[in-house]
PDB file of N, CA and C in Angstrom:
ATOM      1  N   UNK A   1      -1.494 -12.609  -0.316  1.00  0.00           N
ATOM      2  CA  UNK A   1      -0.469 -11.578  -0.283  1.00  0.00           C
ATOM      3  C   UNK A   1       0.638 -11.996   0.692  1.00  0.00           C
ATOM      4  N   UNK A   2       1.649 -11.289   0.494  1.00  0.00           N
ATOM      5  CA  UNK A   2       2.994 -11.629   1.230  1.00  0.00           C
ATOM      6  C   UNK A   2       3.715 -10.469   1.939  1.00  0.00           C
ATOM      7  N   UNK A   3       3.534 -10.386   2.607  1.00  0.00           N
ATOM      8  CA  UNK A   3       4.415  -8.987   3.563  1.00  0.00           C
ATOM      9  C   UNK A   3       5.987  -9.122   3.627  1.00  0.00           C
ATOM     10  N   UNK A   4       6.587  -8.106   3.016  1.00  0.00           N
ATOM     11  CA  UNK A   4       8.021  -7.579   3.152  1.00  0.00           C
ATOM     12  C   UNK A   4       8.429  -6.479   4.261  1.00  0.00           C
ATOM     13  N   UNK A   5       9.322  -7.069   4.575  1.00  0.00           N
ATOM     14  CA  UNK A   5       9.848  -6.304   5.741  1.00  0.00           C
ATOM     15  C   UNK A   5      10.950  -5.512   5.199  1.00  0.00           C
ATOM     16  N   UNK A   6      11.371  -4.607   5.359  1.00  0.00           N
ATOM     17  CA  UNK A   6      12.931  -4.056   4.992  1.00  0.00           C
ATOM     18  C   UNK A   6      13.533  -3.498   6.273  1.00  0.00           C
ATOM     19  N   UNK A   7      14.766  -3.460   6.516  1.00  0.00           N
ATOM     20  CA  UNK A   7      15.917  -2.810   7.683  1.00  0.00           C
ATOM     21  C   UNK A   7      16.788  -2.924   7.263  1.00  0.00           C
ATOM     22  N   UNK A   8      17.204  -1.442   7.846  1.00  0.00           N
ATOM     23  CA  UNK A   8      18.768  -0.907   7.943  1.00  0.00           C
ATOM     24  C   UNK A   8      18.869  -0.183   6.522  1.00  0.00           C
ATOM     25  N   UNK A   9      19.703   0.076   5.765  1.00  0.00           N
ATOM     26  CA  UNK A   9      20.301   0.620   4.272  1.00  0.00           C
ATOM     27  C   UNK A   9      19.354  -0.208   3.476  1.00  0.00           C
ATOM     28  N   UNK A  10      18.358  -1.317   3.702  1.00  0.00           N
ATOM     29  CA  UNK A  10      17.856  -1.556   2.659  1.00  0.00           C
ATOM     30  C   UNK A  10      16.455  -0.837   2.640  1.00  0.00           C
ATOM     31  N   UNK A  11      15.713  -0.871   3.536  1.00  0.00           N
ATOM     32  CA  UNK A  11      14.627  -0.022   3.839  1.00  0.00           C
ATOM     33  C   UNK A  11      15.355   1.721   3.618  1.00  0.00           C
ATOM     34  N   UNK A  12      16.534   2.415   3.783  1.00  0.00           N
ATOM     35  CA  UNK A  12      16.713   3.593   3.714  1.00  0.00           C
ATOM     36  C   UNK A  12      16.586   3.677   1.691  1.00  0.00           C
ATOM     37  N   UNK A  13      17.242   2.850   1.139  1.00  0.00           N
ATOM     38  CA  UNK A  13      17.524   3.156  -0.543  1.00  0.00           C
ATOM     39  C   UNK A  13      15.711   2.543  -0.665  1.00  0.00           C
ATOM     40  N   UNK A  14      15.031   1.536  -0.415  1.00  0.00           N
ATOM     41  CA  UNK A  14      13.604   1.638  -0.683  1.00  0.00           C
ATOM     42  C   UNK A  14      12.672   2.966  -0.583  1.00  0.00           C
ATOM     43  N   UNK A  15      12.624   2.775   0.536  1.00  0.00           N
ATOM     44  CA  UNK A  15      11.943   3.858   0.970  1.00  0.00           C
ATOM     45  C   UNK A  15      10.600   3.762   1.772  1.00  0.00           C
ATOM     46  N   UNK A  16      10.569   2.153   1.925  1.00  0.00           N
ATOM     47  CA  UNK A  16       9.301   1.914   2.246  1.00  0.00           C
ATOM     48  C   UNK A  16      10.350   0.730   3.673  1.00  0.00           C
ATOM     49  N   UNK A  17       9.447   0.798   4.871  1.00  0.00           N
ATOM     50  CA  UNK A  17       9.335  -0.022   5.541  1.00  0.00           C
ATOM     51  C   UNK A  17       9.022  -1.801   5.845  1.00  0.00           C
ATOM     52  N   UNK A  18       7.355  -1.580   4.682  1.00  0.00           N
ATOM     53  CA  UNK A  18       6.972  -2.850   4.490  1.00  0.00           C
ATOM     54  C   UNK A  18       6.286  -2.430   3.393  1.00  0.00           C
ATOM     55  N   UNK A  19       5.983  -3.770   2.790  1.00  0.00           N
ATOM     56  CA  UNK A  19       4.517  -3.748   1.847  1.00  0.00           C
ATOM     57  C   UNK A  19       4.075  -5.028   1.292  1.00  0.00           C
ATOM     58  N   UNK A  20       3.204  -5.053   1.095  1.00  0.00           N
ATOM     59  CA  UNK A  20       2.489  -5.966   0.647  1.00  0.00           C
ATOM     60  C   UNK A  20       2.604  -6.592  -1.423  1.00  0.00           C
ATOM     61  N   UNK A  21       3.291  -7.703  -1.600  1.00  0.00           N
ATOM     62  CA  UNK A  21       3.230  -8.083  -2.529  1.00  0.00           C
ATOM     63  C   UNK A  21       2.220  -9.499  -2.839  1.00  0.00           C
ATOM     64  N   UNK A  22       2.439  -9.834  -3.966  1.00  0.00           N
ATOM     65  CA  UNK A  22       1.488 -11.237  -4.966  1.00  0.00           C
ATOM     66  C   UNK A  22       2.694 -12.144  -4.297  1.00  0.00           C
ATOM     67  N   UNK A  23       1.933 -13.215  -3.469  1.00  0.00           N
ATOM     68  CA  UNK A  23       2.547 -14.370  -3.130  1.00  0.00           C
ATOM     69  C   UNK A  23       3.485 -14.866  -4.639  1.00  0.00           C
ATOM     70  N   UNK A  24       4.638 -15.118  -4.524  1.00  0.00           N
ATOM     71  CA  UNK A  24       5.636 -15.636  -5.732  1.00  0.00           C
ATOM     72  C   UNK A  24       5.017 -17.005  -5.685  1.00  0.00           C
ATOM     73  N   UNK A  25       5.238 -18.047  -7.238  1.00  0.00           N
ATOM     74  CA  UNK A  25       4.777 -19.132  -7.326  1.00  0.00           C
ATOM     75  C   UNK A  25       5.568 -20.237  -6.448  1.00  0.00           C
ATOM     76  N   UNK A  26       4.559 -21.186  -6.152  1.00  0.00           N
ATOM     77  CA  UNK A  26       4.933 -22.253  -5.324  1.00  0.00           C
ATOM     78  C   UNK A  26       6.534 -23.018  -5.667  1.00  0.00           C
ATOM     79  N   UNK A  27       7.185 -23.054  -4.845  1.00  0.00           N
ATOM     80  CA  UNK A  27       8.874 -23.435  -4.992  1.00  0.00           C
ATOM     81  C   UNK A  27       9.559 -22.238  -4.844  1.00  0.00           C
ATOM     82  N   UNK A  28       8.851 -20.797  -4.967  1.00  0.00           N
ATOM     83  CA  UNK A  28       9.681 -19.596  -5.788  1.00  0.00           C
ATOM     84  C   UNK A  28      11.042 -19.879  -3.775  1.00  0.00           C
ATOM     85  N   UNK A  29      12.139 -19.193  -3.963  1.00  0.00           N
ATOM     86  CA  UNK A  29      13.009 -18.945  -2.988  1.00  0.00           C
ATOM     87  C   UNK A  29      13.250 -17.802  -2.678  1.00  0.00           C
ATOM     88  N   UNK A  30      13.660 -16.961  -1.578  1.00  0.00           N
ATOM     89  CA  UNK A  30      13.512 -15.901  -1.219  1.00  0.00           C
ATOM     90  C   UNK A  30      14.775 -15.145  -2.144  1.00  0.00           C
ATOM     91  N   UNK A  31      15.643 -15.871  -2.667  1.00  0.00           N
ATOM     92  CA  UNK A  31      16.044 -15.593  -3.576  1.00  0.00           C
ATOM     93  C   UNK A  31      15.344 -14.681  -5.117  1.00  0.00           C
ATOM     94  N   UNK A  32      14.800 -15.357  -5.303  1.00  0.00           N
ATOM     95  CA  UNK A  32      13.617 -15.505  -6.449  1.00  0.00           C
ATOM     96  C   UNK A  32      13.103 -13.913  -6.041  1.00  0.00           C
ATOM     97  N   UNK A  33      12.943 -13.890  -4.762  1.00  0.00           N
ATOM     98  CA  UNK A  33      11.505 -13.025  -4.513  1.00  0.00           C
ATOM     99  C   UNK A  33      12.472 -11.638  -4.667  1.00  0.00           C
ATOM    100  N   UNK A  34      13.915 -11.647  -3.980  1.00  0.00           N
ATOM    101  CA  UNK A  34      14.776 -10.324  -4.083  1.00  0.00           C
ATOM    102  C   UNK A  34      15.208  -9.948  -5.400  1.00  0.00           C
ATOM    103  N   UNK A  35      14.876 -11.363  -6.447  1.00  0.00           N
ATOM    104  CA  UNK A  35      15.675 -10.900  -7.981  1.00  0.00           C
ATOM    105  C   UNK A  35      14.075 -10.192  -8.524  1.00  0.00           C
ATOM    106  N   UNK A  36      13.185 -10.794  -8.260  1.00  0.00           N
ATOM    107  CA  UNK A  36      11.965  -9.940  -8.823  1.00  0.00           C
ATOM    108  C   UNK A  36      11.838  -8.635  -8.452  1.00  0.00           C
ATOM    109  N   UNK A  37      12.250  -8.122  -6.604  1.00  0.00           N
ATOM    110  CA  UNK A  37      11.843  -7.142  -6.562  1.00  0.00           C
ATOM    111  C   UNK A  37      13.202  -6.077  -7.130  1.00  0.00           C
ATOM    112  N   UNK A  38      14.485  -6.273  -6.862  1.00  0.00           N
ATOM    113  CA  UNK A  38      15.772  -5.924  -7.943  1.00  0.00           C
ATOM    114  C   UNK A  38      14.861  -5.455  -8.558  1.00  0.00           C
ATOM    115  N   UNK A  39      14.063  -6.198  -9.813  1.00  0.00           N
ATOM    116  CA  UNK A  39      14.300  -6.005 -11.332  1.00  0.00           C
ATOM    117  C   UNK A  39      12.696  -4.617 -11.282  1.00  0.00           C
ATOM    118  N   UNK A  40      12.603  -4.184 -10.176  1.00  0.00           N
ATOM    119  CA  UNK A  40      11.650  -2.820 -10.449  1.00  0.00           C
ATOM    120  C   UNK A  40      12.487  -1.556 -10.589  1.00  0.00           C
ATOM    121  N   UNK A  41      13.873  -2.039 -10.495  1.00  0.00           N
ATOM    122  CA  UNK A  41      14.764  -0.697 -10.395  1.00  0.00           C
ATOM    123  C   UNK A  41      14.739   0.308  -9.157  1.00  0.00           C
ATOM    124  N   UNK A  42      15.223   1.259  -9.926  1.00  0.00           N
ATOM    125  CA  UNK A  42      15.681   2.433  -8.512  1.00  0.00           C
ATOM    126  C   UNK A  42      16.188   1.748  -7.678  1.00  0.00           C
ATOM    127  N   UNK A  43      15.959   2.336  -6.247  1.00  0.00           N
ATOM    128  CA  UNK A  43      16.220   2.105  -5.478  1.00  0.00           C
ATOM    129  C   UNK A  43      16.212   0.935  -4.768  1.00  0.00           C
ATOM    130  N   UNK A  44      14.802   0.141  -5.513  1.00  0.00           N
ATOM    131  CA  UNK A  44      15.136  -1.340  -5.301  1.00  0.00           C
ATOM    132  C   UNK A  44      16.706  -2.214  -5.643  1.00  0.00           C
ATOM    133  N   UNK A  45      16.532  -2.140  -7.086  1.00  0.00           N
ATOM    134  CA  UNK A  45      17.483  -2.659  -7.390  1.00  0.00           C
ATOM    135  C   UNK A  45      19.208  -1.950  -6.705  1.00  0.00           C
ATOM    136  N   UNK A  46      19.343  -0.752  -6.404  1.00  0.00           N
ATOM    137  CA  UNK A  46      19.935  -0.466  -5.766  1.00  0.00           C
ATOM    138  C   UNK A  46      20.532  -1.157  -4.333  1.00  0.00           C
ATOM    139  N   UNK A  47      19.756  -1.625  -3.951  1.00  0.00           N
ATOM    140  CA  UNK A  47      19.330  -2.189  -2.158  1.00  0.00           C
ATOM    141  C   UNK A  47      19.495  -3.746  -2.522  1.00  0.00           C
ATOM    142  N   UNK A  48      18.898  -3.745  -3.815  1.00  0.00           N
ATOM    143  CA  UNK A  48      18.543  -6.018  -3.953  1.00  0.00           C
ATOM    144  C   UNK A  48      19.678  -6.607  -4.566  1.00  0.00           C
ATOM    145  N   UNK A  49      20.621  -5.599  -5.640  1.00  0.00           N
ATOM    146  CA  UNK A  49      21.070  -6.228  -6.783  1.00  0.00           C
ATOM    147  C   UNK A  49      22.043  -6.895  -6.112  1.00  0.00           C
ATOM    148  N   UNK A  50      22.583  -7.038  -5.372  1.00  0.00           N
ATOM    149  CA  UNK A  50      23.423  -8.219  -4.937  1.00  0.00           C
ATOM    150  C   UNK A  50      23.109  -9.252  -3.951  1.00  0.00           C
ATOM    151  N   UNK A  51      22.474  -9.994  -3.796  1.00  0.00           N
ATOM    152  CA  UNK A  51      21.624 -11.024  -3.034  1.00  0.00           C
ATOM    153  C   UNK A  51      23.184 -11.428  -1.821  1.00  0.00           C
ATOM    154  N   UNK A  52      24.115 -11.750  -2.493  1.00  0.00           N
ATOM    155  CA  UNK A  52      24.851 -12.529  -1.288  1.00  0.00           C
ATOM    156  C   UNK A  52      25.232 -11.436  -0.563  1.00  0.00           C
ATOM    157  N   UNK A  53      24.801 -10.096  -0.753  1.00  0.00           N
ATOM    158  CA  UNK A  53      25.391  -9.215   0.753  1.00  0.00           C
ATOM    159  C   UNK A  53      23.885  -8.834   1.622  1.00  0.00           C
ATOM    160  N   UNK A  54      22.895  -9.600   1.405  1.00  0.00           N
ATOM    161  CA  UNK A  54      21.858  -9.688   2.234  1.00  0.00           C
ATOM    162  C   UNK A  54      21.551 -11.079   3.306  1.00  0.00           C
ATOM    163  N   UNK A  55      20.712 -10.457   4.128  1.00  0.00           N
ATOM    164  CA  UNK A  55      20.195 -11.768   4.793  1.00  0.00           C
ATOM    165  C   UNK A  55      18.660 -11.870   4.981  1.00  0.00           C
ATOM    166  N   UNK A  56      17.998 -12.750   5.224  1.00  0.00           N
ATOM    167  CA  UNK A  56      16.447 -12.775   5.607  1.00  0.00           C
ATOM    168  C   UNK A  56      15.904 -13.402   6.536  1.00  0.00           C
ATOM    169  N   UNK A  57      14.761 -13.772   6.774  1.00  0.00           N
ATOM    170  CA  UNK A  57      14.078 -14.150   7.826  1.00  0.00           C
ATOM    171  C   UNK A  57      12.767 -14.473   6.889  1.00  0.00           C
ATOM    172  N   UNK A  58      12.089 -15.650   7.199  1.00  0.00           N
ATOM    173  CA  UNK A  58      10.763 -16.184   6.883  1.00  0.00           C
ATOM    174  C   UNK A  58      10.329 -15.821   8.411  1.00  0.00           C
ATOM    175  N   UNK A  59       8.578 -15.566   8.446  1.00  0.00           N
ATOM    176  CA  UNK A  59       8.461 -15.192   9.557  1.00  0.00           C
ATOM    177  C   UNK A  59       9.074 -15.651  11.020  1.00  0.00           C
ATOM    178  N   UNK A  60       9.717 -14.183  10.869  1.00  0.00           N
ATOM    179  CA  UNK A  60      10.952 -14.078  12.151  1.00  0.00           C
ATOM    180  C   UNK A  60      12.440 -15.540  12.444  1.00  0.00           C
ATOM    181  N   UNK A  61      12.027 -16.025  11.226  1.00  0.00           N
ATOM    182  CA  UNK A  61      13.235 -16.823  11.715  1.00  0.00           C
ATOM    183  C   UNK A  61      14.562 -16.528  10.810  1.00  0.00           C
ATOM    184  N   UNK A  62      15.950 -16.745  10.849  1.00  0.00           N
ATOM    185  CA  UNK A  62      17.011 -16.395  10.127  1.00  0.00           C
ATOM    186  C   UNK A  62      16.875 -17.677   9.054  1.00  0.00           C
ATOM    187  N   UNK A  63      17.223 -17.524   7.731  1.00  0.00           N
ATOM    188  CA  UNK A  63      17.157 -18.277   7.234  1.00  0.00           C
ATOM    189  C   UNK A  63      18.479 -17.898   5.945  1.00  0.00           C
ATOM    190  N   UNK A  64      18.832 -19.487   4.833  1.00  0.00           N
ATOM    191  CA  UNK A  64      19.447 -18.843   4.048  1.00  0.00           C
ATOM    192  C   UNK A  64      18.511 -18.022   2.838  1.00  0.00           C
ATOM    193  N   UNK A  65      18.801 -17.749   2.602  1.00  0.00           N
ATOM    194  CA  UNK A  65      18.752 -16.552   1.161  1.00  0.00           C
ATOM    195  C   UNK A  65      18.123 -17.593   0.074  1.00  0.00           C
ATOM    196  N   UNK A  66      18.287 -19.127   0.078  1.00  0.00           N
ATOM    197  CA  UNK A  66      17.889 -19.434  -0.594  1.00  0.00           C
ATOM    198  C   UNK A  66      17.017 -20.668  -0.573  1.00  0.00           C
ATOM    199  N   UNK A  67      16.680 -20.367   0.941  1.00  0.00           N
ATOM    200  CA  UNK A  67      15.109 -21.219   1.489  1.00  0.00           C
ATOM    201  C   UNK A  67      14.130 -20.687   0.694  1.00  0.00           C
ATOM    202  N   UNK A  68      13.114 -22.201   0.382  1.00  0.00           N
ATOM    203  CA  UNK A  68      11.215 -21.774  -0.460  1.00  0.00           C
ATOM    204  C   UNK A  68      10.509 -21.049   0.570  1.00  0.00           C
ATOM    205  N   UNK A  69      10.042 -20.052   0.360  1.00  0.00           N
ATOM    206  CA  UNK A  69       9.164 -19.138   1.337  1.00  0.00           C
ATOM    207  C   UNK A  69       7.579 -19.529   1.050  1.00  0.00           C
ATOM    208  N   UNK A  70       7.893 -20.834   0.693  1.00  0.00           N
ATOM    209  CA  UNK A  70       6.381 -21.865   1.213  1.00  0.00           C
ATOM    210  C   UNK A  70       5.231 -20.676   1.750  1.00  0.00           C
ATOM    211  N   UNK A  71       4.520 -20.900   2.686  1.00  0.00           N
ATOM    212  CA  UNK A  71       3.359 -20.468   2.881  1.00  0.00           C
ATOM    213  C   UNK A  71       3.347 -19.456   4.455  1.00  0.00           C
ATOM    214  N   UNK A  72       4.756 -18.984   4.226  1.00  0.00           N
ATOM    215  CA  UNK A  72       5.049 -17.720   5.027  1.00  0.00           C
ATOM    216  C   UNK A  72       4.053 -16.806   4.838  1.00  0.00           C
ATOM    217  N   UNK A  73       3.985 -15.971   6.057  1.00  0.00           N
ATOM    218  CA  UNK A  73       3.316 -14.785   5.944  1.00  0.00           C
ATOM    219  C   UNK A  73       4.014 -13.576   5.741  1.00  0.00           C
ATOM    220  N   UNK A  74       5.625 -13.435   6.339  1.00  0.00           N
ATOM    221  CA  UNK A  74       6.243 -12.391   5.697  1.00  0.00           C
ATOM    222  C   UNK A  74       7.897 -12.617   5.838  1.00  0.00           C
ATOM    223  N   UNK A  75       8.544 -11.862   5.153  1.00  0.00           N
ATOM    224  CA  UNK A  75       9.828 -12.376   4.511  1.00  0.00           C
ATOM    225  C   UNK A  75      10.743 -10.473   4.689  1.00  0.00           C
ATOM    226  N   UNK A  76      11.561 -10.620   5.991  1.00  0.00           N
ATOM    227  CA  UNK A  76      12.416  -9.507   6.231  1.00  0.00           C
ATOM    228  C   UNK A  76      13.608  -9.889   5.221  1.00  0.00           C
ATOM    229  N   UNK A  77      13.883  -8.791   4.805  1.00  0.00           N
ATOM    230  CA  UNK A  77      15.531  -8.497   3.820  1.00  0.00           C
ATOM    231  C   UNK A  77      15.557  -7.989   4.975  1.00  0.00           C
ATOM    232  N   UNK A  78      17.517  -8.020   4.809  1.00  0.00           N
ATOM    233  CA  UNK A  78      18.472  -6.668   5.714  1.00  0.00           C
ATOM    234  C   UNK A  78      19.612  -7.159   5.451  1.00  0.00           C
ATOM    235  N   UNK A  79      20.770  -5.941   5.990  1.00  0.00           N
ATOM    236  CA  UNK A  79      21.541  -6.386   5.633  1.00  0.00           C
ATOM    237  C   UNK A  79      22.479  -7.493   6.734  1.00  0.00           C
ATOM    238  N   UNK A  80      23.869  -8.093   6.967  1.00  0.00           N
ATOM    239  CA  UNK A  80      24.356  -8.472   7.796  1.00  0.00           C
ATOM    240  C   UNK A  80      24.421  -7.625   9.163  1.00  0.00           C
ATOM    241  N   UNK A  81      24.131  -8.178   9.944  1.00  0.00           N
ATOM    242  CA  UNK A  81      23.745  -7.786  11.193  1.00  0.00           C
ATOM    243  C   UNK A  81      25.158  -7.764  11.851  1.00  0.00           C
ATOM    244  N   UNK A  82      25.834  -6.917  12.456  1.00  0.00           N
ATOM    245  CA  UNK A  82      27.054  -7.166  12.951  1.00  0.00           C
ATOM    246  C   UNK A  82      26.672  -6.332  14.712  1.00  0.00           C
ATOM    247  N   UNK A  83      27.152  -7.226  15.469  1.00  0.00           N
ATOM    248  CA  UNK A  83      27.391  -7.030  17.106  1.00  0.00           C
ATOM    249  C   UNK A  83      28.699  -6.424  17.663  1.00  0.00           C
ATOM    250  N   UNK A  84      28.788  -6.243  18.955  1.00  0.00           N
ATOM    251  CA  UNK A  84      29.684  -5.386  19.219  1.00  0.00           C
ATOM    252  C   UNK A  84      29.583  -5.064  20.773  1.00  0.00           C
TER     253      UNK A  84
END
């Protein structure tokens, strides 16, 4: 299994914090993993359907959007993080 993280507006249109999914197949990209979860609709797809206004993290590190999430244990969406 693979743990999802969600924050900010993407966890608010989910509705869920985290959860537990089926490891995606070997090569899949975290890409891959946001168009699968998109395609459950609602509010997912609401939150996923545009991949380039997200960012992620393989466990805890920043990564692009379209790094293999190899043999991670969990994979945060969110959106751009802006400082101030």
């Amino acid at each position: 299994m693979l743990s999802i993280v969600y924050f900010a507006w993407v966890r608010e249109a989910i509705g869920l914090d985290e959860e537990q999914v089926e490891r995606p197949a070997p090569g899949a990209r975290v890409a891959d993993l946001i168009a699968m979860l998109a395609a459950r609709g609602g509010g997912y797809a609401q939150a996923l359907g545009h991949s380039e206004k997200l960012r992620a993290a393989i466990d805890q590190h920043f990564v692009p959007i379209d790094s293999v999430i190899g043999d991670a244990r969990e994979v945060a969406i969110f959106p751009p993080v802006t400082g101030g």
